[in-house]
C-alpha atoms as a PDB file:
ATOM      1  CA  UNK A   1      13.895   7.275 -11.303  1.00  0.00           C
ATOM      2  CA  UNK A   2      10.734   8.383 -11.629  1.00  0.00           C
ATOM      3  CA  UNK A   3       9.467   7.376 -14.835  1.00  0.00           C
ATOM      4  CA  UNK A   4      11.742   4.381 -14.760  1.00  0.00           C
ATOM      5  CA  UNK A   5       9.938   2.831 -11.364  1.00  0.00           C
ATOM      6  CA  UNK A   6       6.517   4.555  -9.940  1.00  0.00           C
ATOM      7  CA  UNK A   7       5.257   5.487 -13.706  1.00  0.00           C
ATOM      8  CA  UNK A   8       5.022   1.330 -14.323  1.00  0.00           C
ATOM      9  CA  UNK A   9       3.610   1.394 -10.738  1.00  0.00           C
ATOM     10  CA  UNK A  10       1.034   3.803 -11.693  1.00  0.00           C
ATOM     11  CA  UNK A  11       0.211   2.004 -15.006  1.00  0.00           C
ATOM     12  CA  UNK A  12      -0.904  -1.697 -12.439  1.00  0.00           C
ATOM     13  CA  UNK A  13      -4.704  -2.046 -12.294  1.00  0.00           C
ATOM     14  CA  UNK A  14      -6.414  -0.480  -9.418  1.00  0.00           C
ATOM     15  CA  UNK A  15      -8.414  -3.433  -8.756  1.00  0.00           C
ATOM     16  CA  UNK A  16      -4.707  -4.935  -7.866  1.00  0.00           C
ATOM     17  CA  UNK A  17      -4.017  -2.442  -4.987  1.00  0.00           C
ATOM     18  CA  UNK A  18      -8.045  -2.538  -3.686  1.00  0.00           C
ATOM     19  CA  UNK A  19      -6.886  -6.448  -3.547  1.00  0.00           C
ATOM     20  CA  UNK A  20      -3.656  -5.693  -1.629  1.00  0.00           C
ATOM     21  CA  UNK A  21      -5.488  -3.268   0.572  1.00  0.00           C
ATOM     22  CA  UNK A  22      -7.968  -5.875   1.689  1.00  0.00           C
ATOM     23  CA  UNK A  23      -5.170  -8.083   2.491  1.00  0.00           C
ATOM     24  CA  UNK A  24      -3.638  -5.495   4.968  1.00  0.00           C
ATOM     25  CA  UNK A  25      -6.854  -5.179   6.675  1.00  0.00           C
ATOM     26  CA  UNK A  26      -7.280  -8.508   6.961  1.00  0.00           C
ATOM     27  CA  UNK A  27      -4.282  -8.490   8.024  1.00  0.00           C
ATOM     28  CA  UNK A  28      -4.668  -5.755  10.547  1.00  0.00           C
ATOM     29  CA  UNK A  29      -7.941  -7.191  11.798  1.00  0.00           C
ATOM     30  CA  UNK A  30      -6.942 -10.456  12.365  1.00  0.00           C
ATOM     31  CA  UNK A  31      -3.940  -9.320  14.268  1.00  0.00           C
ATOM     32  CA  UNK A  32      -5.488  -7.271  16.517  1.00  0.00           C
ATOM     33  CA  UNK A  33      -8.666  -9.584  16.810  1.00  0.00           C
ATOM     34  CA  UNK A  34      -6.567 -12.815  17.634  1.00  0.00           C
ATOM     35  CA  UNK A  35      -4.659 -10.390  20.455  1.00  0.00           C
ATOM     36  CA  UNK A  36      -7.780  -9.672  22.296  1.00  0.00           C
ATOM     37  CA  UNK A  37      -9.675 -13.204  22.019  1.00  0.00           C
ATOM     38  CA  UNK A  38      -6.084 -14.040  23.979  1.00  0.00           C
ATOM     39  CA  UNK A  39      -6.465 -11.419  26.339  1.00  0.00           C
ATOM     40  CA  UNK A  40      -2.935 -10.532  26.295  1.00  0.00           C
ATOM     41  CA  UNK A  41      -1.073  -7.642  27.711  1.00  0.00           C
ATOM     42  CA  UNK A  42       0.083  -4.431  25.910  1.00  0.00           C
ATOM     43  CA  UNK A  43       3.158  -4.784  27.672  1.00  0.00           C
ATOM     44  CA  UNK A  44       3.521  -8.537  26.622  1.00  0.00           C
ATOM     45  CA  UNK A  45       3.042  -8.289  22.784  1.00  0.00           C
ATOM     46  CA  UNK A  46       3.074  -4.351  22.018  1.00  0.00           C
ATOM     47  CA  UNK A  47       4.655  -5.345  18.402  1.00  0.00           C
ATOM     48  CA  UNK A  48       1.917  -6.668  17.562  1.00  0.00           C
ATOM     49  CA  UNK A  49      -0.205  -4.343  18.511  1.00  0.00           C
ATOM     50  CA  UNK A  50       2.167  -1.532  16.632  1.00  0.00           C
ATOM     51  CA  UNK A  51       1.797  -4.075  13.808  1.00  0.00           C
ATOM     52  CA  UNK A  52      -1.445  -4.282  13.387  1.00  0.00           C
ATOM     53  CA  UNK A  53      -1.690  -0.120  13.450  1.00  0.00           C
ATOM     54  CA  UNK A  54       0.685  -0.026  10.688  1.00  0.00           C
ATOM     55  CA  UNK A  55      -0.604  -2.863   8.374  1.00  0.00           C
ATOM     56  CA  UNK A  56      -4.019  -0.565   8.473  1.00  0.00           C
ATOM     57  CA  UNK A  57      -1.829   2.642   7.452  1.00  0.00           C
ATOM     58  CA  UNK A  58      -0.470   0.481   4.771  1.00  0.00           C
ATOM     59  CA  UNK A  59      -4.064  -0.595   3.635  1.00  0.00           C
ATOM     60  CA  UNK A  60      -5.423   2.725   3.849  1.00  0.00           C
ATOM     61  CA  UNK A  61      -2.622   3.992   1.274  1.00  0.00           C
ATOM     62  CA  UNK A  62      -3.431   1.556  -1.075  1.00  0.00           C
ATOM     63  CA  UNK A  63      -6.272   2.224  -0.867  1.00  0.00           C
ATOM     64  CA  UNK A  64      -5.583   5.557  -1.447  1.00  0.00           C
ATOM     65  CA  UNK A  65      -3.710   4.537  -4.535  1.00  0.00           C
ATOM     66  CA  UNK A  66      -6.300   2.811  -5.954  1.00  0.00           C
ATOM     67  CA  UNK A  67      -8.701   5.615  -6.079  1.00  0.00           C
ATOM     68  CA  UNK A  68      -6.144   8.061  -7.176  1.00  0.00           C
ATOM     69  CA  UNK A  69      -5.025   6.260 -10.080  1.00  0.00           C
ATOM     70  CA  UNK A  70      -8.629   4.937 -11.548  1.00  0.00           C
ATOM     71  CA  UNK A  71      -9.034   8.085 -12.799  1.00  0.00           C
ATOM     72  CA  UNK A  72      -5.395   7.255 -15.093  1.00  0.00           C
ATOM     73  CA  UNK A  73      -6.632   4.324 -15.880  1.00  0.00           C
ATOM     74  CA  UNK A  74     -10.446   5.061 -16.817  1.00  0.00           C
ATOM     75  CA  UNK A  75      -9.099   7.934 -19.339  1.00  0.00           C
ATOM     76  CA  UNK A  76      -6.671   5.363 -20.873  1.00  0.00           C
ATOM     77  CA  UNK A  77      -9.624   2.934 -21.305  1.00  0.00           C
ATOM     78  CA  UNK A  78     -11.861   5.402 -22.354  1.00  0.00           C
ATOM     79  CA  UNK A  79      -9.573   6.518 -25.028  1.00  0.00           C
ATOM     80  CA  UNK A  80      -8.777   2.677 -25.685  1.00  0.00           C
ATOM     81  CA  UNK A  81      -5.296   3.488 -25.784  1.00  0.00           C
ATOM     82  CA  UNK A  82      -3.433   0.542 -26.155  1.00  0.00           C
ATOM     83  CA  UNK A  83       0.431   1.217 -26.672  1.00  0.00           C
ATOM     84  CA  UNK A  84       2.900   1.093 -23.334  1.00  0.00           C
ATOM     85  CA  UNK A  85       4.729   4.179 -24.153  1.00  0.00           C
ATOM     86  CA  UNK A  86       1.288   6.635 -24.468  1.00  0.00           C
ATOM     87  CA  UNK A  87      -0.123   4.778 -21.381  1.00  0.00           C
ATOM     88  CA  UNK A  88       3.230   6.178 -19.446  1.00  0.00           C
ATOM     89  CA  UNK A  89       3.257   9.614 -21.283  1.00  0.00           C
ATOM     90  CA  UNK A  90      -0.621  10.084 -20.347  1.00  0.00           C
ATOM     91  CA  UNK A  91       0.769   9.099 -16.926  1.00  0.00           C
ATOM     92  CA  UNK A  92       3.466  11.445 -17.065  1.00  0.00           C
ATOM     93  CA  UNK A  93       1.523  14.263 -18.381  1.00  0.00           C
ATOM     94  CA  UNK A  94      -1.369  13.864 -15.378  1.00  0.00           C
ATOM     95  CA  UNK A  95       1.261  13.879 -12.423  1.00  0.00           C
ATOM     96  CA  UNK A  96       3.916  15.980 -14.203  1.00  0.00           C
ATOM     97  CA  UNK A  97       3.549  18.677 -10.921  1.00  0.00           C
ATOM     98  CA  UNK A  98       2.735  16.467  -8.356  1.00  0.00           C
ATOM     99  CA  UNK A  99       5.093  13.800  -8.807  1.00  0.00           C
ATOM    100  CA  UNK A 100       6.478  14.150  -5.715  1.00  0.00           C
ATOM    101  CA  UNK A 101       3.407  13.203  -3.792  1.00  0.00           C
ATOM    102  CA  UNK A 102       3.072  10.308  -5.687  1.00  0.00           C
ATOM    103  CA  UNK A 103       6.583   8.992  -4.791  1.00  0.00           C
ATOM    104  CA  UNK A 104       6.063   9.818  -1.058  1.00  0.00           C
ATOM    105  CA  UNK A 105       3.327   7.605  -0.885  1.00  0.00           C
ATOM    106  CA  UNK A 106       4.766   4.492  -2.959  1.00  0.00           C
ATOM    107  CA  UNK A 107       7.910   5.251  -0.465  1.00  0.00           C
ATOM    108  CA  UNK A 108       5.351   5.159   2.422  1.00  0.00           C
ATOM    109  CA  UNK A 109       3.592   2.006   1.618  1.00  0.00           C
ATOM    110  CA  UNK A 110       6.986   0.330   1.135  1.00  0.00           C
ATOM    111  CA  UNK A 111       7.947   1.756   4.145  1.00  0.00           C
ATOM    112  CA  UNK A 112       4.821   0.301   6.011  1.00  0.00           C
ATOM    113  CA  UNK A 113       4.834  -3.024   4.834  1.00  0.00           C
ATOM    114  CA  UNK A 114       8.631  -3.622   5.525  1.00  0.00           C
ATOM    115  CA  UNK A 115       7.979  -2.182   9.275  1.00  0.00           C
ATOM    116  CA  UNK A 116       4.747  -4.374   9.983  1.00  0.00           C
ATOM    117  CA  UNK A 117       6.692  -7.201   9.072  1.00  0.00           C
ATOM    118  CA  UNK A 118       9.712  -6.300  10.816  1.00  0.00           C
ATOM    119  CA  UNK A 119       7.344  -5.788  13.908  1.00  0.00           C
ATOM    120  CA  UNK A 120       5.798  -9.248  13.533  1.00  0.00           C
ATOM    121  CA  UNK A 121       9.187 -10.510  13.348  1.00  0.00           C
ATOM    122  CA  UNK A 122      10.458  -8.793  16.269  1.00  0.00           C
ATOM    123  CA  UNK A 123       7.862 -10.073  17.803  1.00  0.00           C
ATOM    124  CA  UNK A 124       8.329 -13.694  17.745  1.00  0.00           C
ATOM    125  CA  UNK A 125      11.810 -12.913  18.608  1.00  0.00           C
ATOM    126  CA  UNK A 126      11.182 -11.283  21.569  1.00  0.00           C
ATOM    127  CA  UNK A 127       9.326 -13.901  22.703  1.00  0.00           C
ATOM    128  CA  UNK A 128      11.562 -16.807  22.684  1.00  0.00           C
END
């Protein structure tokens, strides 16, 4: 599973999950901006406010991602490797004892996303 689903994960540009990350705190931001300019109550719209919390957890571990795996990526530019299968086996070979960590956070960014939208969605619900 590993090499089969985070390995091509690992092997995306940075730049793409820096992009992604500013979209969550965009996100995030404009949530939680747009709540106050309403004045609303915590009580009233606390999904949104939970949403907004977990859209920036979900930023900050791309984020994290990003930074992590630009080292990866600037040794497999450096080298000007070029074929998919020693771009995965220099992968491979870099997280080969902390593979688990990796997976965790992919998991956990999943995880995030699905639950900020979930809360958005809940959201809405609950208000109609």
């Amino acid at each position: 599973m590993y090499k089969k689903i985070f390995v091509p994960l690992m092997l995306i540009n940075n730049n793409v999950y820096t992009f992604v990350s500013g979209i969550f705190i965009s996100l995030s931001i404009n949530i939680f901006t747009s709540l106050c300019f309403e004045k609303s109550k915590l009580y009233n719209s606390w999904f949104m406010y939970l949403a907004s919390l977990v859209f920036l957890v979900a930023s900050a571990l791309c984020m994290y991602l990003a930074t992590k795996l630009s080292k990866f990526q600037n040794y497999i530019i450096e080298k000007r490797v070029m074929d998919y299968e020693k771009k995965k086996s220099i992968v491979l070979d870099a997280t080969k004892k902390v593979h688990t960590k990796w997976v965790v956070t992919y998991i956990c960014t999943v995880l995030m996303v699905i639950v900020g939208i979930l809360l958005l969605v809940f959201n809405f619900v609950a208000e109609k």
